[in-house]
C-alpha atoms as a PDB file:
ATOM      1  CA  UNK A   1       0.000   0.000   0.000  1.00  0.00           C
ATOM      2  CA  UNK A   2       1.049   3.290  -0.842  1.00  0.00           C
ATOM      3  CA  UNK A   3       0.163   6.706   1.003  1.00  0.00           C
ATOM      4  CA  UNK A   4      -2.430   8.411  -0.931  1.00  0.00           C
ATOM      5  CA  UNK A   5      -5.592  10.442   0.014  1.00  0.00           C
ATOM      6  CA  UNK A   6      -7.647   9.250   3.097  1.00  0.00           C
ATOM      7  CA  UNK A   7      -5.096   6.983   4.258  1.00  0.00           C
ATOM      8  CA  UNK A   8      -3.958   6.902   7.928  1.00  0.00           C
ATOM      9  CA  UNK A   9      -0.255   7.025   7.778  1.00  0.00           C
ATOM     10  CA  UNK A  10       2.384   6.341  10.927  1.00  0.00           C
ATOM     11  CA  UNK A  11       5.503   8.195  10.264  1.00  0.00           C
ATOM     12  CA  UNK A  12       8.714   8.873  12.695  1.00  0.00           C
ATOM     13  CA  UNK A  13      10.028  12.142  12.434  1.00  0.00           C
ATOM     14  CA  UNK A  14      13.328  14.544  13.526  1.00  0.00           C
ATOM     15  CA  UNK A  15      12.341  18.204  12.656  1.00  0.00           C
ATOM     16  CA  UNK A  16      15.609  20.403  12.225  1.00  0.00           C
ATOM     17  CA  UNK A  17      16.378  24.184  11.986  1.00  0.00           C
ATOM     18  CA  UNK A  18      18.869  24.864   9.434  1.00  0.00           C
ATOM     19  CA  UNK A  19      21.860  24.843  12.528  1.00  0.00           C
ATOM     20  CA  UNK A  20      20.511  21.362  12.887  1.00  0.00           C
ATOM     21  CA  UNK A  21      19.185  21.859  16.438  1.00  0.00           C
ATOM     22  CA  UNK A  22      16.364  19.291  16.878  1.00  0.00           C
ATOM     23  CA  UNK A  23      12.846  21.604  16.770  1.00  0.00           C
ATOM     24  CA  UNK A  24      10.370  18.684  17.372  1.00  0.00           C
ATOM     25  CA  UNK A  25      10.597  14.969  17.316  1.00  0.00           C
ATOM     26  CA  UNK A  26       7.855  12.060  17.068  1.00  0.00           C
ATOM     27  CA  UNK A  27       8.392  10.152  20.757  1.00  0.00           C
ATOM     28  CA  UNK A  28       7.960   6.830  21.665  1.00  0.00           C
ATOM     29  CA  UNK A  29       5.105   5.894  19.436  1.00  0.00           C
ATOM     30  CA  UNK A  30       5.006   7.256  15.650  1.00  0.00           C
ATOM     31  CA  UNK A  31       2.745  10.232  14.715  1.00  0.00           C
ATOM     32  CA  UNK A  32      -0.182   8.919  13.010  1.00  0.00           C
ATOM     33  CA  UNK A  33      -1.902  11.232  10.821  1.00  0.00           C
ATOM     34  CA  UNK A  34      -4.366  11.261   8.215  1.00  0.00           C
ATOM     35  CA  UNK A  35      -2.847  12.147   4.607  1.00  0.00           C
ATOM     36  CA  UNK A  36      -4.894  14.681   2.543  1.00  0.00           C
ATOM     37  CA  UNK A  37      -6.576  15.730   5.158  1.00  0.00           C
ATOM     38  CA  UNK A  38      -3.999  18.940   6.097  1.00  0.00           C
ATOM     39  CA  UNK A  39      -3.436  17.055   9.898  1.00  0.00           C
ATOM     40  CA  UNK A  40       0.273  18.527   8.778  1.00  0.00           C
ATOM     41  CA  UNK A  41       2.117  21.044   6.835  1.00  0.00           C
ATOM     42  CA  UNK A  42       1.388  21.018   3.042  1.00  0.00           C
ATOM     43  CA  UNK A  43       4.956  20.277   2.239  1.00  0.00           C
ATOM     44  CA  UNK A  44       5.498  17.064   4.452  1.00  0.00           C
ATOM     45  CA  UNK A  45       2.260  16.241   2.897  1.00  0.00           C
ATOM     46  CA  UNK A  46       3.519  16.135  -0.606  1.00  0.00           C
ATOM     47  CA  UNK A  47       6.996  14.761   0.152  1.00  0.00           C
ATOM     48  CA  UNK A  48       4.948  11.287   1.724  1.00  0.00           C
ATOM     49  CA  UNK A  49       2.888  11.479  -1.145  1.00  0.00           C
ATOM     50  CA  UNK A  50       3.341   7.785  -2.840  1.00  0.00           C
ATOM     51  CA  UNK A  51       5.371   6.296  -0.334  1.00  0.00           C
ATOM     52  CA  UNK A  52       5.363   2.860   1.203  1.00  0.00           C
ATOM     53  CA  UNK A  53       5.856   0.909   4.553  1.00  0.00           C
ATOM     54  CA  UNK A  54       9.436   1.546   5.711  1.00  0.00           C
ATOM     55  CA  UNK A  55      10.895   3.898   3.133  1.00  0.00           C
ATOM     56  CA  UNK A  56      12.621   6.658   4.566  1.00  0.00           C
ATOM     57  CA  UNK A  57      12.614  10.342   3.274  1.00  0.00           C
ATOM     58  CA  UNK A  58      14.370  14.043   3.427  1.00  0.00           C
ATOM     59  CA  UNK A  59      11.827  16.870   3.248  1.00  0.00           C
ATOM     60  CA  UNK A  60      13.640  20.417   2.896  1.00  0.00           C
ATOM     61  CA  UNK A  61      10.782  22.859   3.335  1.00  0.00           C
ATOM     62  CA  UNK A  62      10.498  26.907   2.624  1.00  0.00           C
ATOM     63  CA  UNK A  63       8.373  28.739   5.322  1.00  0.00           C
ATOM     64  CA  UNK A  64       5.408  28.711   2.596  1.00  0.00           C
ATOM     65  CA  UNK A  65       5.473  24.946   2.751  1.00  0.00           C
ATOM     66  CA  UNK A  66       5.462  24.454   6.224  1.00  0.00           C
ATOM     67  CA  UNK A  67       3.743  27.350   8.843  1.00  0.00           C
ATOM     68  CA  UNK A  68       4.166  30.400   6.330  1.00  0.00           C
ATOM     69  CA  UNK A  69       6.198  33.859   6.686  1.00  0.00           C
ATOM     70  CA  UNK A  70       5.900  35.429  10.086  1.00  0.00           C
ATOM     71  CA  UNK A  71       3.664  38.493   9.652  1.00  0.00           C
ATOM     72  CA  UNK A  72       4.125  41.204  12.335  1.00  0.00           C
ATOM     73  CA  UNK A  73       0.392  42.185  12.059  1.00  0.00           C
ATOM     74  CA  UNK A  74      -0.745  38.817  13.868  1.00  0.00           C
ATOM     75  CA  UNK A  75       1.070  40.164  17.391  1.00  0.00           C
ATOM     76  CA  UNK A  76      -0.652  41.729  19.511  1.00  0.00           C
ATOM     77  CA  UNK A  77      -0.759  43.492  23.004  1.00  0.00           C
ATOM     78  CA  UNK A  78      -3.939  43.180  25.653  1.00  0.00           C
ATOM     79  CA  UNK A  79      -4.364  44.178  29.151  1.00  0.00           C
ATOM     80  CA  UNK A  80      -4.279  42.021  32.042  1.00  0.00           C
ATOM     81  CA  UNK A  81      -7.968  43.107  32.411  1.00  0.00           C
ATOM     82  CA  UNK A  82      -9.028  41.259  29.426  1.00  0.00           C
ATOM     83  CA  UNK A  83      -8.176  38.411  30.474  1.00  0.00           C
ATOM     84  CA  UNK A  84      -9.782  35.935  33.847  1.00  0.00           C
ATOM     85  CA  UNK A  85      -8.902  37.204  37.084  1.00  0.00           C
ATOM     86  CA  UNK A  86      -6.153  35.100  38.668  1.00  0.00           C
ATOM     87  CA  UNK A  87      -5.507  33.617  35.223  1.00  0.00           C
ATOM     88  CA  UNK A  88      -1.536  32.694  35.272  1.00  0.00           C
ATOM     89  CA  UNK A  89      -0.049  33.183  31.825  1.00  0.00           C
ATOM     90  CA  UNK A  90       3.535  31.912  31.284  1.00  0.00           C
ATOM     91  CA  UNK A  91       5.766  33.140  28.085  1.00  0.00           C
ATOM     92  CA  UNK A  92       5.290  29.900  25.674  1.00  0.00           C
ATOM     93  CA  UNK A  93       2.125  28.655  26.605  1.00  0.00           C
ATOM     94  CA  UNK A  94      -0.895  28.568  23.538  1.00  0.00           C
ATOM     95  CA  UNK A  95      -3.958  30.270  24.058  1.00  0.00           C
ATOM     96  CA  UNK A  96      -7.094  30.386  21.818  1.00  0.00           C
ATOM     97  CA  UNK A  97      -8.695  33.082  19.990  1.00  0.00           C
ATOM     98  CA  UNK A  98     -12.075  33.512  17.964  1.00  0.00           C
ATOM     99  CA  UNK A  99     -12.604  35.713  15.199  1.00  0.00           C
ATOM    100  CA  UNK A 100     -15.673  37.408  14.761  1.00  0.00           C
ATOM    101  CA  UNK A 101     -16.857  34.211  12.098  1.00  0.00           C
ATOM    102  CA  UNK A 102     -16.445  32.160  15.433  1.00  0.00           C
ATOM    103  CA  UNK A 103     -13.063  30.193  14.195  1.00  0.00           C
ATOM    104  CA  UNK A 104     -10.792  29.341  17.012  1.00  0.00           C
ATOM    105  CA  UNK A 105      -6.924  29.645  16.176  1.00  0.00           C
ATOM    106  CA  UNK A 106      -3.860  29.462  18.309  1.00  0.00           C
ATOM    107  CA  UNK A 107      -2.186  32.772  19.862  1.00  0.00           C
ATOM    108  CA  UNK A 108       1.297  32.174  21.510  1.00  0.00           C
ATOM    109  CA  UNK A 109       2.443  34.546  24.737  1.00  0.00           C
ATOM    110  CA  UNK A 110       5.781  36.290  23.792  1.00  0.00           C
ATOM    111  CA  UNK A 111       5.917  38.671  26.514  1.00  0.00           C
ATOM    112  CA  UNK A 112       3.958  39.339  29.900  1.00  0.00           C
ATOM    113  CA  UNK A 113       4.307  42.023  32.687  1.00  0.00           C
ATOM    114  CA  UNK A 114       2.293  43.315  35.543  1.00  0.00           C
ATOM    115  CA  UNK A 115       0.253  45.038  32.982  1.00  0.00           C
ATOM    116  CA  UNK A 116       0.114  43.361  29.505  1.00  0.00           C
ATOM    117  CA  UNK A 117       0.381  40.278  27.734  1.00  0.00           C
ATOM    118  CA  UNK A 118       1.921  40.249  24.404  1.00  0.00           C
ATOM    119  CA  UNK A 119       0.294  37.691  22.100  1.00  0.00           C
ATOM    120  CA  UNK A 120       1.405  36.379  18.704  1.00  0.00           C
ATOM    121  CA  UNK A 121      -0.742  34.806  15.824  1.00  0.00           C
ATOM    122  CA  UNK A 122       2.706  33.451  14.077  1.00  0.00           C
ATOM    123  CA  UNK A 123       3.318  30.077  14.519  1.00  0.00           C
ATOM    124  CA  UNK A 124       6.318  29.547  16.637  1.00  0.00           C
ATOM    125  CA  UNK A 125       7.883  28.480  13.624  1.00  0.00           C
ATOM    126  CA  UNK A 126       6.204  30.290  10.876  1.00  0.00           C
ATOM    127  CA  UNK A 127       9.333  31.830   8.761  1.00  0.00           C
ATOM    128  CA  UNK A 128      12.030  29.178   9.636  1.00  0.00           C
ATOM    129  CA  UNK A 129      13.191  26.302   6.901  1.00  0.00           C
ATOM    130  CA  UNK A 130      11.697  22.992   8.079  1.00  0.00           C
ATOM    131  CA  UNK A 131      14.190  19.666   7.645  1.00  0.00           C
ATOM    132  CA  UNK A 132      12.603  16.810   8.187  1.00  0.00           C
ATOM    133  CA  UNK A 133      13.789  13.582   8.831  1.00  0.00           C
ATOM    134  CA  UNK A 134      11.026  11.050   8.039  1.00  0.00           C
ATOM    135  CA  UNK A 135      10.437   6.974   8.002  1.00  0.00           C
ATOM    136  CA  UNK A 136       7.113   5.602   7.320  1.00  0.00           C
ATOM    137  CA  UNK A 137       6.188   2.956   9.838  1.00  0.00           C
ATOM    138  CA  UNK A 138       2.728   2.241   8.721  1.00  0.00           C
ATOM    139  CA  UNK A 139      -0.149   2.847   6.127  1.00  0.00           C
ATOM    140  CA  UNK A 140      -3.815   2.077   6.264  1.00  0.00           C
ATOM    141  CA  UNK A 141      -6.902   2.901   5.204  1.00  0.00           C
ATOM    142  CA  UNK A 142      -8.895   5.383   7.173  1.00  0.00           C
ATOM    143  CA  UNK A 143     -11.865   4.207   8.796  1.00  0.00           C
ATOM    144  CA  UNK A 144     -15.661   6.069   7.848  1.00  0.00           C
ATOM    145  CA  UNK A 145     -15.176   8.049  11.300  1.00  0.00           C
ATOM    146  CA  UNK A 146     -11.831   9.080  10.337  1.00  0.00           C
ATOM    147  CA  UNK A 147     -12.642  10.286   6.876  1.00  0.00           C
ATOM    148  CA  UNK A 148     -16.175  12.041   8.564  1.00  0.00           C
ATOM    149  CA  UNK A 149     -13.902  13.917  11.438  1.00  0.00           C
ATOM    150  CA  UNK A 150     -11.028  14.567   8.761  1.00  0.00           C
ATOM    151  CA  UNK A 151      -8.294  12.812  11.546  1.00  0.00           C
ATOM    152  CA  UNK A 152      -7.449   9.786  13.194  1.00  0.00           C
ATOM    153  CA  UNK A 153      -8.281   7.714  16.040  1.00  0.00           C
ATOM    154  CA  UNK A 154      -6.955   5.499  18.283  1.00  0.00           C
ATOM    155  CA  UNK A 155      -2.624   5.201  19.013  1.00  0.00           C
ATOM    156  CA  UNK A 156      -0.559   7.556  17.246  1.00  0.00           C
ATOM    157  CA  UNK A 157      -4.285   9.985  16.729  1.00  0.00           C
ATOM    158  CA  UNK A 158      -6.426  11.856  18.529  1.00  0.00           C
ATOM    159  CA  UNK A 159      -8.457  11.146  21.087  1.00  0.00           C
ATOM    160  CA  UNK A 160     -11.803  12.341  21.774  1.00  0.00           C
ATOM    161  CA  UNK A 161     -12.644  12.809  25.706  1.00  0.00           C
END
């Protein structure tokens, strides 16, 4: 079997900056995801495209193939007072937005003091070169709930609580 379009693919991974310092890694189990389905960048996408069980790939990607160019008009600064009394915010952590459609996206703290928080819309990694280091452990085909929730279940996936 090949990966193609609504299959559920298990991959292990070693994400590297250009220096080579080790970004992100898959752990103990692979990363299952489901292909076509954009559960990762577009670029890793299309590098996995047509492979099989245990062949191994290099994936050099451009910002625009990974998390995109870093645009300074996603940062933003709010007050303390915006946010739930006794809330603790720590530089790193994810919060989530809404736009006014209702769409929920991730906004990373880059900055806090006494008075404001500084938020950014950027990925963490939007604007960096993505190396990826990948080996496909396993390919199957997605399951009806899968395909109908556009991402996987069970090891490797996500889990619904």
């Amino acid at each position: 079997m090949k990966i193609a379009a609504d299959t559920v693919v298990s991959i292990d991974y070693v994400l590297t900056n250009d220096a080579g310092e080790v970004l992100d890694r898959s752990g103990d189990e692979p990363l299952a995801y489901l292909h076509g389905h954009e559960n990762i960048v577009p670029g890793l996408e299309a590098a996995l495209d047509g492979l099989s069980v245990g062949d191994a790939t290099q994936a050099k990607l451009t910002p625009d193939q990974g998390y995109g160019e870093r645009d300074d008009k996603k940062i933003r600064q709010i007050s303390r007072t915006e946010l739930p009394p006794g809330m603790e915010i720590e530089v790193g952590e994810a919060l989530q937005g809404q736009d006014e459609d209702g769409n929920i996206f991730p906004l990373w703290v880059v900055k806090t003091d006494a008075e404001s928080i500084t938020l950014d819309g950027n990925h963490p990694l939007a604007g960096q070169n993505l190396n990826f280091d990948v080996t496909v452990r396993e390919i199957r085909a997605a399951t009806e709930e899968e395909l109908h929730h556009g991402h996987v279940h069970g090891p490797g996936g996500h889990h619904h609580h």
